[in-house]
N, C-alpha and C. Protein backbone atom coordinates (compact mmCIF):
# COMPACT_ATOMS: atom_id res chain seq x y z
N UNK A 1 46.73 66.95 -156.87
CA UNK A 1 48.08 66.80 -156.36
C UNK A 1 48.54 65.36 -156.52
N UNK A 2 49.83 65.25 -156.88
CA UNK A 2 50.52 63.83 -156.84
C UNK A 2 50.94 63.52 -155.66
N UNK A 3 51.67 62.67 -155.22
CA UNK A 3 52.21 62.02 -154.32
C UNK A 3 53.07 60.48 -154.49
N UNK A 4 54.13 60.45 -153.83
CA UNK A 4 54.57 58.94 -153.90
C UNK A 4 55.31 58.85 -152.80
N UNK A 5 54.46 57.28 -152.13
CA UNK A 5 55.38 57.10 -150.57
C UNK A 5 55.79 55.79 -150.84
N UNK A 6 56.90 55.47 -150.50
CA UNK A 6 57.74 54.41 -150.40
C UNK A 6 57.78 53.64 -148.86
N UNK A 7 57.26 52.55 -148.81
CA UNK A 7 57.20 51.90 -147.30
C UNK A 7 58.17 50.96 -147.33
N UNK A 8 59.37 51.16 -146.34
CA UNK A 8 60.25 50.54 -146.21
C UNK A 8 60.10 49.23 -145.24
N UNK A 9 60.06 48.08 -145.19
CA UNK A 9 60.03 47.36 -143.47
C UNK A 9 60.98 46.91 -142.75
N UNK A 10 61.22 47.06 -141.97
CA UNK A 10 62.79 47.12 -141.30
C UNK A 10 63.02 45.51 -141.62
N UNK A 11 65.17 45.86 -141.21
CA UNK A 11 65.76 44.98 -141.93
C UNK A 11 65.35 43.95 -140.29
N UNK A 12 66.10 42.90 -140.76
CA UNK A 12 66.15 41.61 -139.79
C UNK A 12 66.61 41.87 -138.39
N UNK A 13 65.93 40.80 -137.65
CA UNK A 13 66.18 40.78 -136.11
C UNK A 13 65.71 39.71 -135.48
N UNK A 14 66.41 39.37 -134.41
CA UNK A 14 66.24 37.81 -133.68
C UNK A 14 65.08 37.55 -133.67
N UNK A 15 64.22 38.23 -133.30
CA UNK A 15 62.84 37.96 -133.05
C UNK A 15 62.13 37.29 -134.57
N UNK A 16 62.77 38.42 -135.61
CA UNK A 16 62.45 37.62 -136.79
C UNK A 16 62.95 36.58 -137.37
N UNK A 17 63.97 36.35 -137.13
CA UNK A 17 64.51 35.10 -137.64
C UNK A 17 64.03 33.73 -136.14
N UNK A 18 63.97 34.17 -135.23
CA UNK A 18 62.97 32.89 -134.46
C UNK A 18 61.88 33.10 -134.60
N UNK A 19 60.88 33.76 -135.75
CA UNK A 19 59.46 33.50 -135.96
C UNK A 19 58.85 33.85 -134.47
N UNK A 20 59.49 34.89 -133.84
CA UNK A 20 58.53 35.45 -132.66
C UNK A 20 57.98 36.86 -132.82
N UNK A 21 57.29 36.98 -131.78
CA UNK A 21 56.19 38.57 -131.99
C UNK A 21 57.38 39.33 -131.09
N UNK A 22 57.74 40.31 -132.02
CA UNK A 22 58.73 41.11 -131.55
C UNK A 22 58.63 41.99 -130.26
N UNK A 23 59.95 42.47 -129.63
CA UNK A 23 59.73 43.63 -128.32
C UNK A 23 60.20 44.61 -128.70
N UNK A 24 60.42 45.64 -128.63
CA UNK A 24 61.08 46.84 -129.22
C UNK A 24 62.50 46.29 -129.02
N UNK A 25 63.42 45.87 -130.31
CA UNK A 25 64.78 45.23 -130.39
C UNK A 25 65.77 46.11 -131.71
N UNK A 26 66.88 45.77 -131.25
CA UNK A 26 67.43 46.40 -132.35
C UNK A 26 67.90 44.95 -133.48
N UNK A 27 68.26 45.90 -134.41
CA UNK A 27 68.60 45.14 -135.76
C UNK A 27 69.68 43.59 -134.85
N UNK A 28 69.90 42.80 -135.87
CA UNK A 28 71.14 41.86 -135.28
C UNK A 28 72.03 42.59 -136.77
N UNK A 29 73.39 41.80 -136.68
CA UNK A 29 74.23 41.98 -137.37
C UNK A 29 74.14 42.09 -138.94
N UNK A 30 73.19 40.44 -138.76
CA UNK A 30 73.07 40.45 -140.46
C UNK A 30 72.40 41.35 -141.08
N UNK A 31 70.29 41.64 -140.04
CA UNK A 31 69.96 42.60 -140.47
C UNK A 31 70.64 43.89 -140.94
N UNK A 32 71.53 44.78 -140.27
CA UNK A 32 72.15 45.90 -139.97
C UNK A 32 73.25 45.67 -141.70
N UNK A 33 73.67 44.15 -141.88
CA UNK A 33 74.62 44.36 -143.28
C UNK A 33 73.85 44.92 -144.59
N UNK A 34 72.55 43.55 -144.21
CA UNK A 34 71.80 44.05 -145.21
C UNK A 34 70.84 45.00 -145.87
N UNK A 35 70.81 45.96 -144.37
CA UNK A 35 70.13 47.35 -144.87
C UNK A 35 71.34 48.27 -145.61
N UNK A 36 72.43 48.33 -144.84
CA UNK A 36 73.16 49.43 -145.28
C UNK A 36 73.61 48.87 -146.60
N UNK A 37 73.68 48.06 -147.20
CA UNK A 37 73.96 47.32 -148.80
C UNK A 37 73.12 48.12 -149.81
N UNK A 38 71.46 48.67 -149.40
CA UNK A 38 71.01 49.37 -150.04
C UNK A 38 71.07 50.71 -150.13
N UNK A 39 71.95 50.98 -148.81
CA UNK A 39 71.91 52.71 -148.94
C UNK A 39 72.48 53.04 -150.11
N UNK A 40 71.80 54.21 -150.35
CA UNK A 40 72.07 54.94 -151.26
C UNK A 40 71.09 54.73 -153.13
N UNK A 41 70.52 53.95 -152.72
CA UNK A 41 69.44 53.18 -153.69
C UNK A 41 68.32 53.53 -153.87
N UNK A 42 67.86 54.63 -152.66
CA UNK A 42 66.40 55.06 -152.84
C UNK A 42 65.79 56.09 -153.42
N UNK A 43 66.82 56.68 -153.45
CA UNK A 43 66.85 58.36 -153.90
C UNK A 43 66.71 59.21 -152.69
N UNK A 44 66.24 60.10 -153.41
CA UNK A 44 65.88 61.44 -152.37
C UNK A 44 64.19 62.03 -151.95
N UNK A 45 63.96 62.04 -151.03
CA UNK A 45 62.34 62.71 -150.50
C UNK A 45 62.55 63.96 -149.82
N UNK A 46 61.21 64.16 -149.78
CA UNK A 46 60.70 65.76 -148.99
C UNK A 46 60.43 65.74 -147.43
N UNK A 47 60.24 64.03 -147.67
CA UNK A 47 60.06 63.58 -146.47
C UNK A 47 60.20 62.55 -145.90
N UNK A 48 60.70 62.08 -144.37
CA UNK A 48 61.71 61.00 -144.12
C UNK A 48 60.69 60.90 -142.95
N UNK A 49 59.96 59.46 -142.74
CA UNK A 49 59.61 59.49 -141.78
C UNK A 49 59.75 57.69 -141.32
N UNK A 50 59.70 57.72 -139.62
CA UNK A 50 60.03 55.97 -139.14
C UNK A 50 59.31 56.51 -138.06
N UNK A 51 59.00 54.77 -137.94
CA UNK A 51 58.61 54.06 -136.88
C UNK A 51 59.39 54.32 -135.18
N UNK A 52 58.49 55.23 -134.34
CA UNK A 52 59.66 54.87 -133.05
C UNK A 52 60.18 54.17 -132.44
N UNK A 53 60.36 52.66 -133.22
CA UNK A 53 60.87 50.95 -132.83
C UNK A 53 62.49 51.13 -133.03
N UNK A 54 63.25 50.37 -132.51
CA UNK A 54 64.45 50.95 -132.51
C UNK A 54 64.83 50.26 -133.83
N UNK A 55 64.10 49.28 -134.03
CA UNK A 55 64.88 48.32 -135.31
C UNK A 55 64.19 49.18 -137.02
N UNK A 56 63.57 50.15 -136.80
CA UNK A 56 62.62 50.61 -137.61
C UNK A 56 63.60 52.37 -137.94
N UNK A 57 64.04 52.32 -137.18
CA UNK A 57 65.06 53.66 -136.68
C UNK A 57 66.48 53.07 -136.95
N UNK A 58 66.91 51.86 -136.98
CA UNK A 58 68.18 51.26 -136.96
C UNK A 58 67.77 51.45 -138.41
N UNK A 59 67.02 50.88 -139.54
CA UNK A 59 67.16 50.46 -140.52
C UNK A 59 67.08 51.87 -141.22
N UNK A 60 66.33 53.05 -140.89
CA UNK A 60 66.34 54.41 -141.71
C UNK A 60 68.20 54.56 -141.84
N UNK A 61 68.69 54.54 -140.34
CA UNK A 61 70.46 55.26 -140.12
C UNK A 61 70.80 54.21 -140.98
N UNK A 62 70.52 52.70 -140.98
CA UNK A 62 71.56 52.02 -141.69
C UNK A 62 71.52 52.40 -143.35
N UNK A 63 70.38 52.85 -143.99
CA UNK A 63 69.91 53.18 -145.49
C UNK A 63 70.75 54.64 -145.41
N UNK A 64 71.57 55.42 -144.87
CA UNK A 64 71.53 56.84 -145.04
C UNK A 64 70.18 58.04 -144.86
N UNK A 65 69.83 57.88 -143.94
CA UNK A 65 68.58 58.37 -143.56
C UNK A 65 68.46 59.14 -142.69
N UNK A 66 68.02 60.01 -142.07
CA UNK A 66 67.58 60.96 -140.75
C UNK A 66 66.00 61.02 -140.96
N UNK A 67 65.14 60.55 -140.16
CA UNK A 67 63.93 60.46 -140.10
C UNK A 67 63.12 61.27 -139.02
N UNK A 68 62.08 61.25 -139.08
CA UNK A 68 60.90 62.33 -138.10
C UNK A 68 59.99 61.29 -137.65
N UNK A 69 60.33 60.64 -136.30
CA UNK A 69 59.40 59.25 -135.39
C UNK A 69 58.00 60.07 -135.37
N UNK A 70 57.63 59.25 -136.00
CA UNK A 70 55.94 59.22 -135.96
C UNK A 70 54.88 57.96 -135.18
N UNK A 71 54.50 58.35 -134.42
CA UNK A 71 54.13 56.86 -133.27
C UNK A 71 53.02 56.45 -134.15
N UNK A 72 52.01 56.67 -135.14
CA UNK A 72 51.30 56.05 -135.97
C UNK A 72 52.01 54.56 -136.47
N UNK A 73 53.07 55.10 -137.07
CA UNK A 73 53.90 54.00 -137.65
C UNK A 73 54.58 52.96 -137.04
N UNK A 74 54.17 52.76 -135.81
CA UNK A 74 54.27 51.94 -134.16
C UNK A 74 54.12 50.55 -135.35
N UNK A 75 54.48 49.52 -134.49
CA UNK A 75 53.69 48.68 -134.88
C UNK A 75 52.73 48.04 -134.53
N UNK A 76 52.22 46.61 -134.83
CA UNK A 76 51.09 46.21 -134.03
C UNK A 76 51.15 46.27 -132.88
N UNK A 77 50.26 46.17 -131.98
CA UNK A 77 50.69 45.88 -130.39
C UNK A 77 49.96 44.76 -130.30
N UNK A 78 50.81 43.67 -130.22
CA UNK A 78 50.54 42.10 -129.89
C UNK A 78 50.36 41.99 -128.18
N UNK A 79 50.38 42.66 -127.25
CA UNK A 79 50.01 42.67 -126.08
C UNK A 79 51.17 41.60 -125.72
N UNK A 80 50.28 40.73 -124.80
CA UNK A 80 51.02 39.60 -123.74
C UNK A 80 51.54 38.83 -124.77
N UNK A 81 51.43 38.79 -126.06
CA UNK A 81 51.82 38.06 -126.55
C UNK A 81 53.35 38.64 -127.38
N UNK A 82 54.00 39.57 -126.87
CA UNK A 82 54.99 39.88 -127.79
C UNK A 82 56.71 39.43 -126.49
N UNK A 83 57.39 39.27 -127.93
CA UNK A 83 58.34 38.13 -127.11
C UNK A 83 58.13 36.88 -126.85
N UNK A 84 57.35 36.44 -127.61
CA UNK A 84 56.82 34.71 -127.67
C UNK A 84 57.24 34.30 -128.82
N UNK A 85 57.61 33.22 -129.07
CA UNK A 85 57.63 32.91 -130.65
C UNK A 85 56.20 32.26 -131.00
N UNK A 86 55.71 32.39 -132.38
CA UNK A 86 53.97 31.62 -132.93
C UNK A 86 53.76 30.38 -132.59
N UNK A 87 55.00 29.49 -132.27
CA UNK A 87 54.56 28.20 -132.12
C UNK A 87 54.30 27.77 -130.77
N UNK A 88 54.90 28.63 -129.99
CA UNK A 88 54.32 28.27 -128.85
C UNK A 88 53.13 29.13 -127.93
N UNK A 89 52.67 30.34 -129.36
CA UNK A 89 51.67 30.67 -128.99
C UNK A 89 50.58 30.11 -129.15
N UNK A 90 51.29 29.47 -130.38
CA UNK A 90 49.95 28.32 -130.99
C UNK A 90 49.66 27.48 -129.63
N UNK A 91 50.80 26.46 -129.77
CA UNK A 91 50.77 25.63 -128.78
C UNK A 91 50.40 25.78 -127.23
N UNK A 92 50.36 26.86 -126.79
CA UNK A 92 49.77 27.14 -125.80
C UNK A 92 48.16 27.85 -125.82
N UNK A 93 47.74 28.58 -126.80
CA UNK A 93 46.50 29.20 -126.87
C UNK A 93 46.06 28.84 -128.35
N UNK A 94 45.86 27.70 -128.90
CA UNK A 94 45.34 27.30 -130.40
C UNK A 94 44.19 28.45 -130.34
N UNK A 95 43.15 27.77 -129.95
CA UNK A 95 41.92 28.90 -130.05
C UNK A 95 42.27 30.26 -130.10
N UNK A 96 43.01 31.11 -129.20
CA UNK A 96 43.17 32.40 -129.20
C UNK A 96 44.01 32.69 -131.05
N UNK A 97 44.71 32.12 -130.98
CA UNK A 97 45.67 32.30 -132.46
C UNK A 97 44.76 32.15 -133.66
N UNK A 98 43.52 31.11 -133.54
CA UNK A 98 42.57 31.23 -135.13
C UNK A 98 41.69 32.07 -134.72
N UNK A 99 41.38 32.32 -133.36
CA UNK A 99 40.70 33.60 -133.27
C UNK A 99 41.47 34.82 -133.73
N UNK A 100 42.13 35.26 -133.59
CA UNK A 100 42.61 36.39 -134.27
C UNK A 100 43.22 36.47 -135.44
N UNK A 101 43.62 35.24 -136.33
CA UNK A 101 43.97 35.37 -137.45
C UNK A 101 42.77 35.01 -138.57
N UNK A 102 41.53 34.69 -137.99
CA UNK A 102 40.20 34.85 -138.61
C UNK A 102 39.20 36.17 -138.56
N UNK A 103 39.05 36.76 -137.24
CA UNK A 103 38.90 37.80 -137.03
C UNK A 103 39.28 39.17 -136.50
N UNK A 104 39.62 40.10 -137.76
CA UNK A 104 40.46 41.12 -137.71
C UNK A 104 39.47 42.40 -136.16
N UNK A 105 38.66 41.72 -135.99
CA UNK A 105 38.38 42.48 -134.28
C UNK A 105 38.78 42.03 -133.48
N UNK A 106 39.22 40.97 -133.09
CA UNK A 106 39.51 39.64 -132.16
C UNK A 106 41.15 40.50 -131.17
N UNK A 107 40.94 40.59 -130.08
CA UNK A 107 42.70 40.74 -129.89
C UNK A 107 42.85 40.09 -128.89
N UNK A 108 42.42 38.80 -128.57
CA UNK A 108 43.01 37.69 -127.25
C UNK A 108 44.19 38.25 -126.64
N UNK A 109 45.47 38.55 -127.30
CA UNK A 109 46.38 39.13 -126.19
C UNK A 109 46.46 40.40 -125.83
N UNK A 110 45.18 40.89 -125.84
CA UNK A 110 45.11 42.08 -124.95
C UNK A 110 45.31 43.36 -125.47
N UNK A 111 46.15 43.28 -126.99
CA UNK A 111 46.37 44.37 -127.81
C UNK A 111 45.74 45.04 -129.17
N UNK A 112 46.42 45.55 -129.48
CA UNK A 112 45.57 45.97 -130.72
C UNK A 112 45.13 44.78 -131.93
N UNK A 113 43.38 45.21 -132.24
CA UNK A 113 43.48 44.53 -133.05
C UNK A 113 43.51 45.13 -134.87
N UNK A 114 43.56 43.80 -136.01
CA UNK A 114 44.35 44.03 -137.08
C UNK A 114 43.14 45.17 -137.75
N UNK A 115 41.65 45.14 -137.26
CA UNK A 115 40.99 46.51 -137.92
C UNK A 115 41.42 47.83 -137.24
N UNK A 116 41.97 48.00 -136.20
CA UNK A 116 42.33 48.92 -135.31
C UNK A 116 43.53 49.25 -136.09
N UNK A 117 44.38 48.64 -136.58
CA UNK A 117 45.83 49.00 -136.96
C UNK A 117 45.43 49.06 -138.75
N UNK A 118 44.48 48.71 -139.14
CA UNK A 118 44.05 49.51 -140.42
C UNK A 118 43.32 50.37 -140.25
N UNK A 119 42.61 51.42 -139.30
CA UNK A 119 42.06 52.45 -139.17
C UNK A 119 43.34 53.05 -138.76
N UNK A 120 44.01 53.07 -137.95
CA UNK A 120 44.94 53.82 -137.89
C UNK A 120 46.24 54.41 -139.19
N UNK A 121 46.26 52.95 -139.76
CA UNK A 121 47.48 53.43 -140.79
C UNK A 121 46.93 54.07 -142.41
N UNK A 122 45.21 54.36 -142.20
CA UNK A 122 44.70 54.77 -143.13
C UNK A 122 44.82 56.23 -142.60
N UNK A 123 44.27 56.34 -141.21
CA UNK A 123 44.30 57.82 -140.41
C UNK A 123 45.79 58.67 -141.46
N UNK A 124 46.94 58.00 -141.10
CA UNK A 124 48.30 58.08 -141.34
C UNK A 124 48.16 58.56 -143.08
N UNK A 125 47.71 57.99 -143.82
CA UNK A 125 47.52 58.12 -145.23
C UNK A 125 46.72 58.88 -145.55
N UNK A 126 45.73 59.37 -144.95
CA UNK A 126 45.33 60.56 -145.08
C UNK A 126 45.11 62.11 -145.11
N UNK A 127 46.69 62.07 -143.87
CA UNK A 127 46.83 63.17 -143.39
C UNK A 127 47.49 63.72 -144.76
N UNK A 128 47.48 65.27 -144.34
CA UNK A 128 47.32 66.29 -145.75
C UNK A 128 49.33 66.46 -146.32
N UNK A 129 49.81 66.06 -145.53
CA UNK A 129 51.51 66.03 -145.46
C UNK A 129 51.60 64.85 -146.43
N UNK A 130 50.88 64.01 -146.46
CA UNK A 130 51.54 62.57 -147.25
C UNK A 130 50.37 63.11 -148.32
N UNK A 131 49.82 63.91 -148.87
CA UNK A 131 49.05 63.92 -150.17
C UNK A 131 50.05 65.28 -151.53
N UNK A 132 51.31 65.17 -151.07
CA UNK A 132 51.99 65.90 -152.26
C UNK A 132 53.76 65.43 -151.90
N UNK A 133 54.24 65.03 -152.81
CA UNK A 133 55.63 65.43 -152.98
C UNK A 133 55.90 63.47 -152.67
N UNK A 134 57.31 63.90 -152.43
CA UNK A 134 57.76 61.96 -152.38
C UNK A 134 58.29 62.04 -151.04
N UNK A 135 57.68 60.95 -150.48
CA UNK A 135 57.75 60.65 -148.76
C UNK A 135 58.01 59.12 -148.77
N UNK A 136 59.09 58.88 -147.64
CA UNK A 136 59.72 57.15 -147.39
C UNK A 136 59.33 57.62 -145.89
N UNK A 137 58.90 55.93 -145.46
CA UNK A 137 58.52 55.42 -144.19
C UNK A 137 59.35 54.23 -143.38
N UNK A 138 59.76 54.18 -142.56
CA UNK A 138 60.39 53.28 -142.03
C UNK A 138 59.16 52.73 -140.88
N UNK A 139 58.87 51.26 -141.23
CA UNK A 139 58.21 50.65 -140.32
C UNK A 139 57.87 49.10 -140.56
N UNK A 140 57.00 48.73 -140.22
CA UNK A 140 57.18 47.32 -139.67
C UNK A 140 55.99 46.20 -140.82
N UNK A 141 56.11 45.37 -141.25
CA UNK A 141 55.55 44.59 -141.76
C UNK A 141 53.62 44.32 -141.80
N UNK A 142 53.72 44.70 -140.42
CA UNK A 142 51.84 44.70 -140.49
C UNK A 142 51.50 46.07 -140.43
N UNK A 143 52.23 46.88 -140.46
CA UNK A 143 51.89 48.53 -141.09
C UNK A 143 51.73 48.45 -142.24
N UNK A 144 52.94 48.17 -143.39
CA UNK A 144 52.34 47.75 -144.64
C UNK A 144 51.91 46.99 -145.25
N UNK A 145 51.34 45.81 -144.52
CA UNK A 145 50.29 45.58 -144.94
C UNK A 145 49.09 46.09 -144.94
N UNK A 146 48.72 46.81 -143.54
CA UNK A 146 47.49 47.55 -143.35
C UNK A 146 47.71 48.48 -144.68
N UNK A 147 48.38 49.27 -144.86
CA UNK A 147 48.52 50.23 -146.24
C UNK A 147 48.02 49.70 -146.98
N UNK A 148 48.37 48.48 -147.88
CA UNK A 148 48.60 47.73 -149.03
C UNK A 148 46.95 47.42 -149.05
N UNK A 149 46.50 47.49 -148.23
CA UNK A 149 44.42 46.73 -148.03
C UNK A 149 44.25 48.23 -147.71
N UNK A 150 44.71 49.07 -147.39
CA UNK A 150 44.07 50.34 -147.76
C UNK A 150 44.01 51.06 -148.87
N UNK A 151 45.19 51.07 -149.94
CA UNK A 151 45.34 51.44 -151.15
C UNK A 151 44.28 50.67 -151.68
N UNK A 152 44.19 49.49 -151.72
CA UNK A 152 43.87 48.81 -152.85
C UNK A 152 42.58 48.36 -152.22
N UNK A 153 41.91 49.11 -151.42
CA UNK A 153 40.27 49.38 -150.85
C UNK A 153 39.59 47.72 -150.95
N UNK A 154 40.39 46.82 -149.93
CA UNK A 154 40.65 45.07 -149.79
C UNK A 154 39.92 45.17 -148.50
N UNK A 155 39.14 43.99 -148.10
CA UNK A 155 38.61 43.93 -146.86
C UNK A 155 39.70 43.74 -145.86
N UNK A 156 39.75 43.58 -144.71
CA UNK A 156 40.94 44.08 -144.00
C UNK A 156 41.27 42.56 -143.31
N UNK A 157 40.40 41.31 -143.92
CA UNK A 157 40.53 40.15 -144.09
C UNK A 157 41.70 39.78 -144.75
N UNK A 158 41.86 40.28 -145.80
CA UNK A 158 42.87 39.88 -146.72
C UNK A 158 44.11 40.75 -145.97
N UNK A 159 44.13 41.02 -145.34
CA UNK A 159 45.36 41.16 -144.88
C UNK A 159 46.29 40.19 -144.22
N UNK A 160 45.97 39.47 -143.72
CA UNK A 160 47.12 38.35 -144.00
C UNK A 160 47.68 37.42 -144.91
N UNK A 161 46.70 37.96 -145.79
CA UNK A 161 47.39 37.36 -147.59
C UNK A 161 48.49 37.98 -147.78
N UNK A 162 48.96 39.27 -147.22
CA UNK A 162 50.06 39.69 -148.15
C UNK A 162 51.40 39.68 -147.11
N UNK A 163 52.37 39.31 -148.09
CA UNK A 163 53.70 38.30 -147.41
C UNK A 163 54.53 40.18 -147.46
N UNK A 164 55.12 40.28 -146.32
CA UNK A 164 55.93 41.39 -146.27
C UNK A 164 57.24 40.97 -145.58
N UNK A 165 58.09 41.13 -146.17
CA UNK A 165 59.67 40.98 -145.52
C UNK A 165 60.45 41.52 -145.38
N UNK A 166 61.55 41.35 -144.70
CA UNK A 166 62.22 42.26 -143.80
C UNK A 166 62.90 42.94 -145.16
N UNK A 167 63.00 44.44 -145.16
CA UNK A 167 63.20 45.39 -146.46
C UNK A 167 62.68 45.38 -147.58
N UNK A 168 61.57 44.95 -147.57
CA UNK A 168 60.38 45.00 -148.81
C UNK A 168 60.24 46.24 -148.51
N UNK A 169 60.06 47.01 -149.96
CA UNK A 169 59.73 48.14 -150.56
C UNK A 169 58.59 48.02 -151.39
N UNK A 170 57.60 48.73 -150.55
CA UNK A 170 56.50 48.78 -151.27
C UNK A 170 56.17 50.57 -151.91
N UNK A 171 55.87 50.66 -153.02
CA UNK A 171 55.61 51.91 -153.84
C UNK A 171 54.04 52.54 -153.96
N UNK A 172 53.72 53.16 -153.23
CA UNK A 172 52.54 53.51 -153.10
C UNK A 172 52.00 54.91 -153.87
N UNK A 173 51.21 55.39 -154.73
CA UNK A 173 50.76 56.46 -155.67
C UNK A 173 49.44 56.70 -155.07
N UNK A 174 49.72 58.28 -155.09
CA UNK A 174 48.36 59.22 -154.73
C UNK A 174 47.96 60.17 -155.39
N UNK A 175 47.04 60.37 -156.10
CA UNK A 175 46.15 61.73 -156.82
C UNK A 175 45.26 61.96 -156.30
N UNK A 176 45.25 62.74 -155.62
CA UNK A 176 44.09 63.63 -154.78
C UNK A 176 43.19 62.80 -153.71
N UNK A 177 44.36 62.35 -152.80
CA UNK A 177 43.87 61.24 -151.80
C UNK A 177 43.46 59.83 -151.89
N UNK A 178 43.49 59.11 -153.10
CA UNK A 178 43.15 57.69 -153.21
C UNK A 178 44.28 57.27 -153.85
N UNK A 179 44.65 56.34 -152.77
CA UNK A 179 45.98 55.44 -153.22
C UNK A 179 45.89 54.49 -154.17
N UNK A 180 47.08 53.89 -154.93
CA UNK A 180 47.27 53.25 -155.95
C UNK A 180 48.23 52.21 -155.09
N UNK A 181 48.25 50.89 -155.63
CA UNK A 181 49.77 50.10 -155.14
C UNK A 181 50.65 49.57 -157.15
N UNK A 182 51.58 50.48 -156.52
CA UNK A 182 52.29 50.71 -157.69
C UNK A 182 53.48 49.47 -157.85
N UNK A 183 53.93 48.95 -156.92
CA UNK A 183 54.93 48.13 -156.77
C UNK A 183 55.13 47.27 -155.00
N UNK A 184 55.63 45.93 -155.37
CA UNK A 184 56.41 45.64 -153.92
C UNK A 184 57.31 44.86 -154.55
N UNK A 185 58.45 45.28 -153.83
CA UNK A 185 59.97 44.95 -154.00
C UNK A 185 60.13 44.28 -152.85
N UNK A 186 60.90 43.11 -152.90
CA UNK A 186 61.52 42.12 -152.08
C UNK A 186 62.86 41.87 -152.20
């Protein structure tokens, strides 16, 4: 069987443009211009699925979309630390911050950590619904990355090597359950 899923990452939001760990927020303005600029650009799927984040759900409606919330496609859960911006997480917990951006078990703020959210978004890629036909995802930046080190069978180290931005389209290929990374669009 073939397959092709398209991972969308939602468009912009305050949290992202002040370099903070997001709360469940909706799009801001600009985000919201610059998703709907692409509607109509993606084509058509069998299957429409987002993130239950509102900015992850803002960005499917703003593309022309109706989607099916799948809580897999959550995003990270940064714990106590979401609604902070990095620099003053740095600045307040240095140690906790190279602890967890060295070790993908590590979760100092209390939440999920980054091997936890690649077992999960592999769980997600496995299931028997995403192994035929063409399926788009609406979700969040360290979802596809976890994908992107799952396709491409990467230690789950290297996942903060890969730069994901707000409406990067990444193109993902499947034959009989082992993913391919076919493309990322920025």
């Amino acid at each position: 069987m073939s397959s092709r899923l398209i991972l969308v990452s939602h468009a912009e939001t305050a949290a992202v443009r002040a370099a903070a760990f997001p709360r469940d927020e909706s799009l801001d303005d600009a985000g919201r211009r610059e998703a709907a600029a692409l509607a109509g650009s993606l084509g058509m799927f069998s299957a429409v699925w987002v993130s239950p984040a509102k900015r992850a759900v803002e960005t499917a409606a703003a593309l022309g979309f109706e989607a099916k919330p799948d809580t897999e496609l959550r995003d990270l859960d940064v714990g106590r630390w979401a609604g902070q911006s990095f620099a003053d997480v740095e600045a307040g917990e240095p140690e906790a911050m190279v602890q967890w951006l060295r070790d993908p078990n590590a979760s100092p703020h209390g939440g999920e950590t980054i091997e936890a959210l690649r077992a999960r978004v592999s769980r997600w890629l496995s299931a028997p619904e995403r192994q035929s036909g063409r399926t788009i995802a609406f979700t969040h930046p360290a979802v596809i990355r976890a994908a992107v080190v799952v396709a491409i069978d990467a230690g789950t180290q290297s996942f903060w090597r890969i730069d994901i931005a707000p409406l990067t389209i990444v193109d993902l290929r499947s034959h009989g359950g082992r993913w391919t990374l076919r493309s990322i669009k920025t």
